[in-house]
Protein backbone atom coordinates (compact mmCIF):
# COMPACT_ATOMS: atom_id res chain seq x y z
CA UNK A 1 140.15 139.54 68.21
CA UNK A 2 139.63 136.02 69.35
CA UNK A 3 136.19 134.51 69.24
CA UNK A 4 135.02 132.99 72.39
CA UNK A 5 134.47 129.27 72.00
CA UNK A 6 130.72 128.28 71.96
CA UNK A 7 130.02 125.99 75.30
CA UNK A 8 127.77 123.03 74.43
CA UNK A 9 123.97 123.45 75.18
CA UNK A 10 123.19 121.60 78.66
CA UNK A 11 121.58 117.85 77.68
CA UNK A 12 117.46 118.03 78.71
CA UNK A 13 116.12 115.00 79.49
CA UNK A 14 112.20 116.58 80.50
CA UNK A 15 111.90 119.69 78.35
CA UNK A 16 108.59 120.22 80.56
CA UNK A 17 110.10 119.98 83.50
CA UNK A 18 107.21 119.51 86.47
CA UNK A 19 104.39 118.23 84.21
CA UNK A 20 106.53 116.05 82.21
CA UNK A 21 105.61 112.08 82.46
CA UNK A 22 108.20 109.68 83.21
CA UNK A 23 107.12 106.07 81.96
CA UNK A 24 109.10 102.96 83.49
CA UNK A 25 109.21 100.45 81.42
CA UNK A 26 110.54 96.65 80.38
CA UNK A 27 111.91 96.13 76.83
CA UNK A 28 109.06 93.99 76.21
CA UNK A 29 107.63 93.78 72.86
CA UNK A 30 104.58 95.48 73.52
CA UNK A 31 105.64 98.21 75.44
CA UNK A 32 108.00 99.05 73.08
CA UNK A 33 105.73 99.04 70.03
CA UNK A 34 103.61 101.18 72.16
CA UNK A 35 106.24 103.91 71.99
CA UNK A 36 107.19 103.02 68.21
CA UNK A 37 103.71 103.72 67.85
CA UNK A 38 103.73 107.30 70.30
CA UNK A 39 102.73 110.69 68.43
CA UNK A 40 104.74 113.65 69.15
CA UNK A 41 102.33 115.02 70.99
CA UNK A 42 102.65 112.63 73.58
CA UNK A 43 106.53 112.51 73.31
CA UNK A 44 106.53 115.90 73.89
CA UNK A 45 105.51 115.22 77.48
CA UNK A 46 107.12 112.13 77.57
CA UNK A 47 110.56 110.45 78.88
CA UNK A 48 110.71 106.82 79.30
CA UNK A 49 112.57 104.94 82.19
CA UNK A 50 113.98 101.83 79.69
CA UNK A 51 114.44 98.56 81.47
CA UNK A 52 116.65 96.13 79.76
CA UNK A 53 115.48 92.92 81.33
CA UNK A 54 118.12 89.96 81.78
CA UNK A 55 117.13 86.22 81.52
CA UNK A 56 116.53 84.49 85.22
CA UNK A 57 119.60 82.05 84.12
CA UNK A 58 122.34 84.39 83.03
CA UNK A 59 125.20 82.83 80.34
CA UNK A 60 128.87 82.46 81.82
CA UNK A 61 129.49 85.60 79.07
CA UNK A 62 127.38 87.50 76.93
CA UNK A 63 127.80 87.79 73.18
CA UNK A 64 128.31 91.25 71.72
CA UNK A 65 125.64 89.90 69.00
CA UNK A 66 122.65 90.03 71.67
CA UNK A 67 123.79 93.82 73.17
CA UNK A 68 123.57 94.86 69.80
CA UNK A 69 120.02 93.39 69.41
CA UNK A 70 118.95 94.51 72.86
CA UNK A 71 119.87 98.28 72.05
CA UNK A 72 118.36 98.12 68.06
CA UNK A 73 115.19 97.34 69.07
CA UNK A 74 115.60 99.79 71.74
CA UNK A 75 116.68 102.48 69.22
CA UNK A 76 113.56 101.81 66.91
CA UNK A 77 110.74 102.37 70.04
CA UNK A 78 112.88 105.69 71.36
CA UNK A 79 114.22 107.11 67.74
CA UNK A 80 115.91 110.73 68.96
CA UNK A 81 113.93 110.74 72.02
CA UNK A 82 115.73 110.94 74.96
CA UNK A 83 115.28 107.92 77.84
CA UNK A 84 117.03 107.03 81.23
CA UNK A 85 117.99 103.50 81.02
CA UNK A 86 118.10 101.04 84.00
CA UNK A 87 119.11 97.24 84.36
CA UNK A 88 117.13 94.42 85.86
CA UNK A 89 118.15 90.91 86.67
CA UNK A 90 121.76 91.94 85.15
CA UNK A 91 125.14 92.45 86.41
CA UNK A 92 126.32 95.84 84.71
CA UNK A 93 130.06 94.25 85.04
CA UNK A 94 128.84 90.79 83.66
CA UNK A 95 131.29 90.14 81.09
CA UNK A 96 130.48 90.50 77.15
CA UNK A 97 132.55 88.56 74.68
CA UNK A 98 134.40 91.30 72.12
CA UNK A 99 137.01 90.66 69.75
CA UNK A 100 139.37 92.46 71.73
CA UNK A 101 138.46 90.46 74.57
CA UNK A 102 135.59 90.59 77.53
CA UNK A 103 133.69 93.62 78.40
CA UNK A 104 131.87 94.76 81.09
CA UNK A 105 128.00 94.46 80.18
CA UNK A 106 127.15 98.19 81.11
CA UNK A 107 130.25 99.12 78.93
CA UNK A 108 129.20 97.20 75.74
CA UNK A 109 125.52 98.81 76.35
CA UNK A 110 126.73 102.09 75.80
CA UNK A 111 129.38 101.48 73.31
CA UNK A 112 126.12 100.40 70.95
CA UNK A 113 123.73 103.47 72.49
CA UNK A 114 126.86 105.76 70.68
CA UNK A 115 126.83 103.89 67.25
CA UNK A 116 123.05 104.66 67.38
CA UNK A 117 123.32 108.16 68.54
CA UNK A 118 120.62 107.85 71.48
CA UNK A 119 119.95 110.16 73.90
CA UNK A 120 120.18 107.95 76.82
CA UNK A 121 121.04 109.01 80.38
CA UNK A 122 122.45 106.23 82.88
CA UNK A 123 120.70 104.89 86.13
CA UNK A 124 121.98 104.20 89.32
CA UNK A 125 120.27 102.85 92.03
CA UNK A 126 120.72 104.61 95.74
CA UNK A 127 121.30 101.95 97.92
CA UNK A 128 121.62 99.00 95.60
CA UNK A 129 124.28 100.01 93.24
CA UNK A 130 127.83 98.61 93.76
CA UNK A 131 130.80 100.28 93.60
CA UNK A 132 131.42 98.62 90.38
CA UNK A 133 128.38 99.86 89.04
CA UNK A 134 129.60 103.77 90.08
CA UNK A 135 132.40 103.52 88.68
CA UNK A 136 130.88 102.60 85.17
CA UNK A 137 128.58 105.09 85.30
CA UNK A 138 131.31 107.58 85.99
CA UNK A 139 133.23 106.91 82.92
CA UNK A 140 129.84 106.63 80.69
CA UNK A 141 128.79 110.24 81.95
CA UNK A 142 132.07 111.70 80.98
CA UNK A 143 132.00 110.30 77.78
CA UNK A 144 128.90 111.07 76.97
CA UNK A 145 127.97 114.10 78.86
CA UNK A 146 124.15 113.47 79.79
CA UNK A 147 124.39 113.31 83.53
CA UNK A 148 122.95 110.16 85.26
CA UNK A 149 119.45 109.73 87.43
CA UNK A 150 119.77 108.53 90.62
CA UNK A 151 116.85 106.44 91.49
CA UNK A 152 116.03 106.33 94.93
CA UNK A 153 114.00 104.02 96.96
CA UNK A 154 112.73 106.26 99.09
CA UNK A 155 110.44 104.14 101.28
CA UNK A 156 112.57 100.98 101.71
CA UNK A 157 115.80 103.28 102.15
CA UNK A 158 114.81 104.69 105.38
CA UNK A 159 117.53 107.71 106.22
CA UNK A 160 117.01 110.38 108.56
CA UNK A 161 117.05 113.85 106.94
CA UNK A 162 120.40 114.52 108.30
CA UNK A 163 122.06 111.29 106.70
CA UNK A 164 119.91 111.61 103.73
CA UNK A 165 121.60 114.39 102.23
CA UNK A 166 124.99 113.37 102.68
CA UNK A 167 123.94 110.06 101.51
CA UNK A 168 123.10 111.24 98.34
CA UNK A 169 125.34 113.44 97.72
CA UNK A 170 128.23 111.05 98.50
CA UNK A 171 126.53 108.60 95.34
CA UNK A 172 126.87 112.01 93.33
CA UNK A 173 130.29 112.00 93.86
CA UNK A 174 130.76 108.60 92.92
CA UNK A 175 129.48 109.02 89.78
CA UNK A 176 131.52 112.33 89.33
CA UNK A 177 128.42 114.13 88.74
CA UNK A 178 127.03 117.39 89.81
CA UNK A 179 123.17 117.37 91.58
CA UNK A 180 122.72 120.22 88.26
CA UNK A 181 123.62 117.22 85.80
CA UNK A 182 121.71 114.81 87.60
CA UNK A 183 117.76 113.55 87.73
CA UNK A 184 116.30 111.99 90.78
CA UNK A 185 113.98 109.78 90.26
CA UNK A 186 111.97 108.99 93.26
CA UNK A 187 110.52 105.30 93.32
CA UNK A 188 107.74 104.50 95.44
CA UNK A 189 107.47 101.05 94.09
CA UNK A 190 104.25 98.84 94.02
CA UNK A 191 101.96 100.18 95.91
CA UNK A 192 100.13 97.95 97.88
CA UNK A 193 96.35 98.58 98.98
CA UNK A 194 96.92 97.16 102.49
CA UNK A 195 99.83 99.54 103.53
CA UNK A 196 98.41 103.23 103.74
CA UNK A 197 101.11 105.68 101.85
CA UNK A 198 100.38 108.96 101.98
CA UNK A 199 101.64 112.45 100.59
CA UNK A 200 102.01 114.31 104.07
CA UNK A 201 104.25 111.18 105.15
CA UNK A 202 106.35 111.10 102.15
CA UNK A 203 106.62 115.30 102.12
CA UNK A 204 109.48 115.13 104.86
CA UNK A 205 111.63 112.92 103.42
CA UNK A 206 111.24 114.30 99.90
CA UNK A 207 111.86 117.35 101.34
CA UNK A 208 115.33 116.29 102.31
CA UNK A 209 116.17 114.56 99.41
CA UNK A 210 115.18 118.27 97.85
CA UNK A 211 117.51 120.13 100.01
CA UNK A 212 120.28 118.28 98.57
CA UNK A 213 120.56 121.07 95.27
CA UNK A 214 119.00 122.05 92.57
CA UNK A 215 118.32 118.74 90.98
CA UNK A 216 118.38 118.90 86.79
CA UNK A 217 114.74 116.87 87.48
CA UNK A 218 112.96 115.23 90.25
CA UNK A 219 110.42 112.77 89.63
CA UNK A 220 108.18 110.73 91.53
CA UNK A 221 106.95 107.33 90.52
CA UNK A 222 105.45 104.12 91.60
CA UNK A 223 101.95 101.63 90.81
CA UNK A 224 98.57 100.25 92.19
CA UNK A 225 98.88 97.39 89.50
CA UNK A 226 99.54 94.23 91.15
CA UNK A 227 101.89 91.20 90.70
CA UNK A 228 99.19 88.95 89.89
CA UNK A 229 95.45 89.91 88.39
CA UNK A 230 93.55 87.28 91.29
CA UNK A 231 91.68 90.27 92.41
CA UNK A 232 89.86 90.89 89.74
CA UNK A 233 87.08 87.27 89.64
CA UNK A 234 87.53 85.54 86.23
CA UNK A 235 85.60 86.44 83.58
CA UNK A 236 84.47 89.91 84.80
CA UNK A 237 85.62 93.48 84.78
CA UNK A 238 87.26 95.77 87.30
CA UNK A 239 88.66 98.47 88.61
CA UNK A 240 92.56 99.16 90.17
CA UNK A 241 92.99 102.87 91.85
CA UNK A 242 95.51 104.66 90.45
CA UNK A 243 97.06 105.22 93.99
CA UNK A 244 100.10 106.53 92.43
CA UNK A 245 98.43 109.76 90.77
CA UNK A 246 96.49 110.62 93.78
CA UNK A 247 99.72 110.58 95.75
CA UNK A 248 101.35 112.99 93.10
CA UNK A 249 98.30 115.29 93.27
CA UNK A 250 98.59 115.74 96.60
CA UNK A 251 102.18 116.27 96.88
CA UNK A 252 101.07 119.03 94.65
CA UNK A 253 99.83 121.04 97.57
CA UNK A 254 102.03 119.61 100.92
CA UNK A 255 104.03 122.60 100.75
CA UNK A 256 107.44 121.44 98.84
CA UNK A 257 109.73 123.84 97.70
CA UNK A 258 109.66 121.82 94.62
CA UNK A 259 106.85 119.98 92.41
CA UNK A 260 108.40 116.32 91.28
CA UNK A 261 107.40 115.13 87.88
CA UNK A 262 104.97 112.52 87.75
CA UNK A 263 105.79 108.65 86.84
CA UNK A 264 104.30 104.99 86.70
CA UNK A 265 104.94 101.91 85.90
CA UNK A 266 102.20 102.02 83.06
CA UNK A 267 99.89 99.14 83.24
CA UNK A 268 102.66 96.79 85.08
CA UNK A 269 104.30 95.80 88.17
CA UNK A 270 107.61 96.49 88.74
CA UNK A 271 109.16 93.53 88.63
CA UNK A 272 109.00 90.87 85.11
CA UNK A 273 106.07 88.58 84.63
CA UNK A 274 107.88 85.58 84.91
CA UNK A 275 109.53 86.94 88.22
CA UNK A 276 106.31 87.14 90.00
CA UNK A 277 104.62 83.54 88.92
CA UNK A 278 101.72 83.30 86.65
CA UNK A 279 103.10 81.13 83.64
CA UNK A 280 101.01 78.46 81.79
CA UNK A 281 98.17 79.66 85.08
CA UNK A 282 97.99 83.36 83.20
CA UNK A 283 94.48 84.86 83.03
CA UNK A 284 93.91 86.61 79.79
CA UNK A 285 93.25 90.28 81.03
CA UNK A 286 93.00 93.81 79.49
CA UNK A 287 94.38 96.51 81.06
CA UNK A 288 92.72 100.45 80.36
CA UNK A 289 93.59 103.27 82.04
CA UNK A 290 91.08 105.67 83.27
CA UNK A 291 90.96 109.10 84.82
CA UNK A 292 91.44 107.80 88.08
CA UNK A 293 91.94 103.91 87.93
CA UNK A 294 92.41 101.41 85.65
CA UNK A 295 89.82 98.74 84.10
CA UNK A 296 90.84 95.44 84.01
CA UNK A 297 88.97 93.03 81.81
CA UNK A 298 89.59 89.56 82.59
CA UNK A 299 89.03 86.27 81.08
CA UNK A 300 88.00 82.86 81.83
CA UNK A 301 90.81 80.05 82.84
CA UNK A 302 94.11 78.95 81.79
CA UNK A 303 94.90 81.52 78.21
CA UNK A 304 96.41 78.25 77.23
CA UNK A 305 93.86 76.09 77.78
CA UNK A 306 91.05 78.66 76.62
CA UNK A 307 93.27 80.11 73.87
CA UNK A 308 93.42 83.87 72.30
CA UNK A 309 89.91 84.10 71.22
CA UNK A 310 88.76 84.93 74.64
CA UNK A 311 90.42 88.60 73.74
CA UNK A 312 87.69 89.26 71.12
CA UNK A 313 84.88 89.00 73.76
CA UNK A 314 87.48 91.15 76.40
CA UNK A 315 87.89 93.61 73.79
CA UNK A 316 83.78 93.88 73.08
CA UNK A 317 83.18 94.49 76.56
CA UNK A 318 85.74 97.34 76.56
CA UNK A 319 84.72 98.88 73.56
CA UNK A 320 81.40 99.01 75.21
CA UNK A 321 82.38 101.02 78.03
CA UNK A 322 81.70 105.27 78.20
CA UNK A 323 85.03 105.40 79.13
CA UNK A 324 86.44 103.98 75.98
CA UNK A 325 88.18 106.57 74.19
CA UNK A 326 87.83 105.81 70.09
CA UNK A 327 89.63 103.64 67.74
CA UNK A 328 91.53 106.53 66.69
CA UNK A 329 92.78 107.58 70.40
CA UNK A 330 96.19 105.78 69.79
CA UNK A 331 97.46 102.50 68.14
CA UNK A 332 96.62 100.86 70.99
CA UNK A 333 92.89 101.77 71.52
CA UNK A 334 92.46 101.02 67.24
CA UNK A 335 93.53 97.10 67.90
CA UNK A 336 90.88 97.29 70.65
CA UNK A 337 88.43 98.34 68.64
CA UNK A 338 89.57 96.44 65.45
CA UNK A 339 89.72 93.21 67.63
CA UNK A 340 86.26 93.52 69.05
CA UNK A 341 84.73 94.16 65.40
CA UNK A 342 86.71 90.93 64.06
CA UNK A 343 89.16 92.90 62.06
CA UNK A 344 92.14 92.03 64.12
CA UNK A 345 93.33 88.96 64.80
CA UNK A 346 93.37 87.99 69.19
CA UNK A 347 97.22 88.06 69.35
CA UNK A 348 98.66 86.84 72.52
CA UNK A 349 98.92 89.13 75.91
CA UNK A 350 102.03 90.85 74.70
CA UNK A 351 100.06 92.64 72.30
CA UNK A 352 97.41 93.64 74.68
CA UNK A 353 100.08 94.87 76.82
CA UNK A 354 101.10 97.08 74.00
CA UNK A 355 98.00 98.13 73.41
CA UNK A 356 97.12 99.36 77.09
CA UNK A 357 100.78 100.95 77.25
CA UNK A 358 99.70 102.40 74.21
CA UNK A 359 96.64 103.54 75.40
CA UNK A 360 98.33 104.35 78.73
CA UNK A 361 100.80 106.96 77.59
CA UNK A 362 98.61 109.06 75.62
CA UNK A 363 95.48 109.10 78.44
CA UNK A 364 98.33 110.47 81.41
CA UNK A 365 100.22 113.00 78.95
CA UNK A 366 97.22 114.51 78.17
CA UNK A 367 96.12 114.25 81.74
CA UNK A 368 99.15 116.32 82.47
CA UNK A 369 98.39 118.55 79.39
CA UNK A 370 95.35 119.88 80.88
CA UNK A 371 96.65 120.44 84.53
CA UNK A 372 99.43 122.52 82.53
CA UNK A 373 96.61 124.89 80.61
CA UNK A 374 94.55 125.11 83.77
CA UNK A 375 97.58 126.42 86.00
């Protein structure tokens, strides 16, 4: 009697499927100690969306040396975990210098994800992504056998529901991948308090996007948190609505046939800092998520003029607040506290963006952990 051969177990990105939290975020220092620094109780709700973020001046080639680096440090936030991972301000066919000879970027990214064993699942961009990029993709997914995400701008790419669906499903089949093997992640972007987005507006076109198959996850995403801090006066504290959770609670109840996942940015704008200005004109600020905003404590002129002390008297006035979870909420939340009580040195504001990422992820997956025991 021959034994039938045992089929490989499908790969699952978001074991919790509708109340699973997908994070976007850079491969900045701090927002990857933040997930170094994650418990397991908020991995278990918890997928990041990894951006590998490129230098404004690219080199004429890439060393192999620095995609090595890049992915390390990535494989020491993540561990086993598994992440989607996305490109910004890179070429994935910029070439990589190999001993057997130049590389396409995207290639070299994955050939080092392997020797690490991650659990990574490709990104492609609907509407942005060249052929080139497809292409890339498509060999990565059959190597590895993850499926891809498709992210999908979903405000800026304006389709009609007709063209929508064979849009998409004609990027599916440039990637070679069925809609079963594939995430979408739907990106509402920044957010911005003068254009009015609502759920009932987006329902129709998510609707469509829906219709397309039985995605392997859909996920909705985007941020109230602004390029630039100006909004908040110097040297007080305020408060940024958290837009993009209100917009996932109500698509909650606009009658889809499917609930999306919820995602952010965390406590940053989409694009890098040093895309969107700031520089030696940077505002120390503090950024702490709340149940339905975030607190931004801000400091007085020029971080480089004033220096990193201004983060102890930032970090008093937070520990000060009701809202202020405890020292031992998350790593994060314990250099808050340990700052504030002079047992922490001020670091500069990649730390404190580590420590409200840090803060951050915890505060939504438990948000999502009680909307799971109360259904």
């Amino acid at each position: 009697m021959q034994l039938a051969l045992l089929q490989p177990k499908p790969f699952v990105p978001m074991p919790s499927g509708s109340v699973h939290y997908v994070a976007a975020l850079q491969n900045k220092t701090g927002e990857l100690e933040a997930l170094r620094n994650a418990s397991e109780q908020t991995w278990s709700r918890l997928t990041p969306l990894l951006h590998i973020v490129g230098r404004q001046l690219q080199p004429p080639e890439f060393r192999s040396a620095n995609i090595s680096e890049w992915v390390r440090k990535l494989g020491e936030a993540v561990g086993t975990h598994p992440f989607f991972l996305d490109l910004l301000r890179l070429d994935p066919s910029h070439p990589v210098t190999t001993t057997k000879g130049p590389v396409p970027l995207l290639e070299r990214i994955y050939w080092a994800t392997r020797r690490r064993s991650l659990n990574v699942v490709p990104v492609v961009t609907v509407g942005h992504s060249t052929s080139a990029h497809f292409t890339l993709v498509r060999s990565i997914t059959e190597t590895d056998g993850r499926g891809v995400a498709l992210r999908y701008p979903i405000r800026t790419l304006a389709l009609e529901a007709s063209k929508q669906q064979a849009y998409l499903n004609s990027v599916l089949d440039a990637v070679g991948t069925d809609v079963g093997a594939a995430d979408l992640l739907i990106d509402l972007a920044y957010l911005d308090p003068d254009v009015d987005v609502r759920a009932e507006d987006l329902g129709p076109a998510i609707a469509g996007a829906l219709a397309v198959g039985s995605w392997r996850n859909v996920v909705v995403f985007g941020t109230s948190i602004p390029s630039m801090m100006s909004c908040v006066p110097e040297g007080t504290m305020g408060t940024l609505p958290r837009t993009e959770w209100e917009i996932w609670q109500a698509l909650r109840s606009v009658g889809l046939s499917r609930v999306p996942a919820y995602g952010d940015y965390a406590i940053q704008h989409p694009r890098p800092p040093h895309d969107v200005g700031g520089g030696g004109t940077m505002r120390a600020n503090i950024r702490y998520t709340i149940e339905d905003g975030t607190l931004v404590a801000r400091g007085r002129g020029p971080v480089r003029q004033e220096g990193n002390e201004q983060y102890i008297g930032l970090c008093q006035e937070l520990i000060a607040r009701a809202e202020f979870a405890g020292a031992g909420y998350t790593w994060g939340d314990g250099l808050i506290d340990g700052c504030a009580r002079g047992q922490e040195e001020p670091g500069a504001q990649n730390v404190w963006r580590g420590a409200g990422t840090s803060h951050h992820l915890r505060f939504v997956t438990d948000q999502l952990d009680r909307l799971s025991g109360a259904a």
